[in-house]
Protein backbone atom coordinates (compact mmCIF):
# COMPACT_ATOMS: atom_id res chain seq x y z
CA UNK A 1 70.66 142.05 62.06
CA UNK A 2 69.71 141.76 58.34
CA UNK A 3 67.39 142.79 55.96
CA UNK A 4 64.02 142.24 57.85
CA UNK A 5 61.88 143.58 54.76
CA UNK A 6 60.02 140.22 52.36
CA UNK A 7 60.40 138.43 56.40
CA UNK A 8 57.53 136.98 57.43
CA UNK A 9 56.74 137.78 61.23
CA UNK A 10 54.25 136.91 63.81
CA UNK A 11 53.61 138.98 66.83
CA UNK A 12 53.95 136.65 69.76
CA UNK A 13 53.30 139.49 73.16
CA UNK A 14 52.37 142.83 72.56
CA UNK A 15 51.22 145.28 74.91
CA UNK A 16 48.29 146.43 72.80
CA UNK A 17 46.10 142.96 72.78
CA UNK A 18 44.76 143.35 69.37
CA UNK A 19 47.84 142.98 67.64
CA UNK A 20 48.79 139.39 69.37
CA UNK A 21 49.13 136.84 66.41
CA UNK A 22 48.85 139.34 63.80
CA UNK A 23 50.91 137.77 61.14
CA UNK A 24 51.96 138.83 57.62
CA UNK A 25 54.97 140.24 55.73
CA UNK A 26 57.11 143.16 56.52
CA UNK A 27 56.66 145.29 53.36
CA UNK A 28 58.60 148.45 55.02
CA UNK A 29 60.81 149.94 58.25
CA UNK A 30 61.17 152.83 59.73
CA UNK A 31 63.25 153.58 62.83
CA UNK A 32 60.25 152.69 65.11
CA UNK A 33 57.67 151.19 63.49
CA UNK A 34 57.12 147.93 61.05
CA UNK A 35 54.38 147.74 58.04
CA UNK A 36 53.02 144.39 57.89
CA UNK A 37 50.98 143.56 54.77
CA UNK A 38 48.23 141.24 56.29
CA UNK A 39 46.43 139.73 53.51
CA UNK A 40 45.32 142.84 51.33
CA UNK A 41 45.74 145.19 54.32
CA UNK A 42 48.75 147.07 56.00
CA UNK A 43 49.27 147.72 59.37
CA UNK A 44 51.86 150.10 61.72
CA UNK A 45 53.43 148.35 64.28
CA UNK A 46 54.73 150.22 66.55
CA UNK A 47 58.43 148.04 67.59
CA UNK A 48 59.09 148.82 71.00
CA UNK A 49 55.63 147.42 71.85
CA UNK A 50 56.36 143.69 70.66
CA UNK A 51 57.88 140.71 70.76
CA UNK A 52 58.15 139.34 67.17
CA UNK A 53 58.28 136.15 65.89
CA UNK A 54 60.41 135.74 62.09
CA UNK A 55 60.36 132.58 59.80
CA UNK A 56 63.44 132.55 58.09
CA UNK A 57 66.05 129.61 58.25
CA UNK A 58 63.18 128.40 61.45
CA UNK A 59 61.89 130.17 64.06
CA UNK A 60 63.50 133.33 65.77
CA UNK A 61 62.07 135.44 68.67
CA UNK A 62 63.50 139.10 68.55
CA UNK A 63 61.99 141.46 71.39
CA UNK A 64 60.99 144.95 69.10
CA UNK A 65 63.35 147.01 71.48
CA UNK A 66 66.32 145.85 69.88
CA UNK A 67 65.21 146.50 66.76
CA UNK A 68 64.73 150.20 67.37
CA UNK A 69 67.39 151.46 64.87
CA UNK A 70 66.37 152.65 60.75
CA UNK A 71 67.77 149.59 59.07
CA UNK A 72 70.71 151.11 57.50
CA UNK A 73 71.67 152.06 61.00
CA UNK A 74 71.67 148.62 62.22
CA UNK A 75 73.19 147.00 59.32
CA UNK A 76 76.18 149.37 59.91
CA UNK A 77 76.07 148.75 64.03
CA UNK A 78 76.54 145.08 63.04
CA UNK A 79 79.32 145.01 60.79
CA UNK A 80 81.19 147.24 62.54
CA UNK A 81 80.79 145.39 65.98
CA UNK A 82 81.41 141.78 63.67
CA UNK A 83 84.85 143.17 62.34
């Protein structure tokens, strides 16, 4: 429930094949969609149609439904739910 943007992520099940394994760095979020800078390209993923996988502090596998919120949204839902 923090800052996913600078993550690196790997997309682990997808419903669209050709983004399986895609893997890069989340260089913006909206409230559905990720850009992943993939070497010198970008690319939209759309959340709700992946699982993600993020490296930070190991390995964690977040399904892209529950991400569905703008970041500042989410931030906010989890503090608020944590206090």
């Amino acid at each position: 429930m923090d800052e996913l943007i600078g993550l690196e992520v790997k997309i682990i099940k997808s419903t669209r094949r050709e983004l399986i394994g895609l893997r890069g760095t989340i260089i913006d979020e909206t409230l559905n969609t990720f850009v992943i800078e993939v070497g010198s390209k970008e690319r939209v993923v759309s959340k709700k149609l992946c699982v993600f996988r993020f490296y930070s502090d190991g390995e964690h596998d977040i399904d892209g439904r529950v991400l569905v919120y703008r970041p500042e949204d989410r931030i906010k839902k989890y503090w608020k739910d944590f206090a």
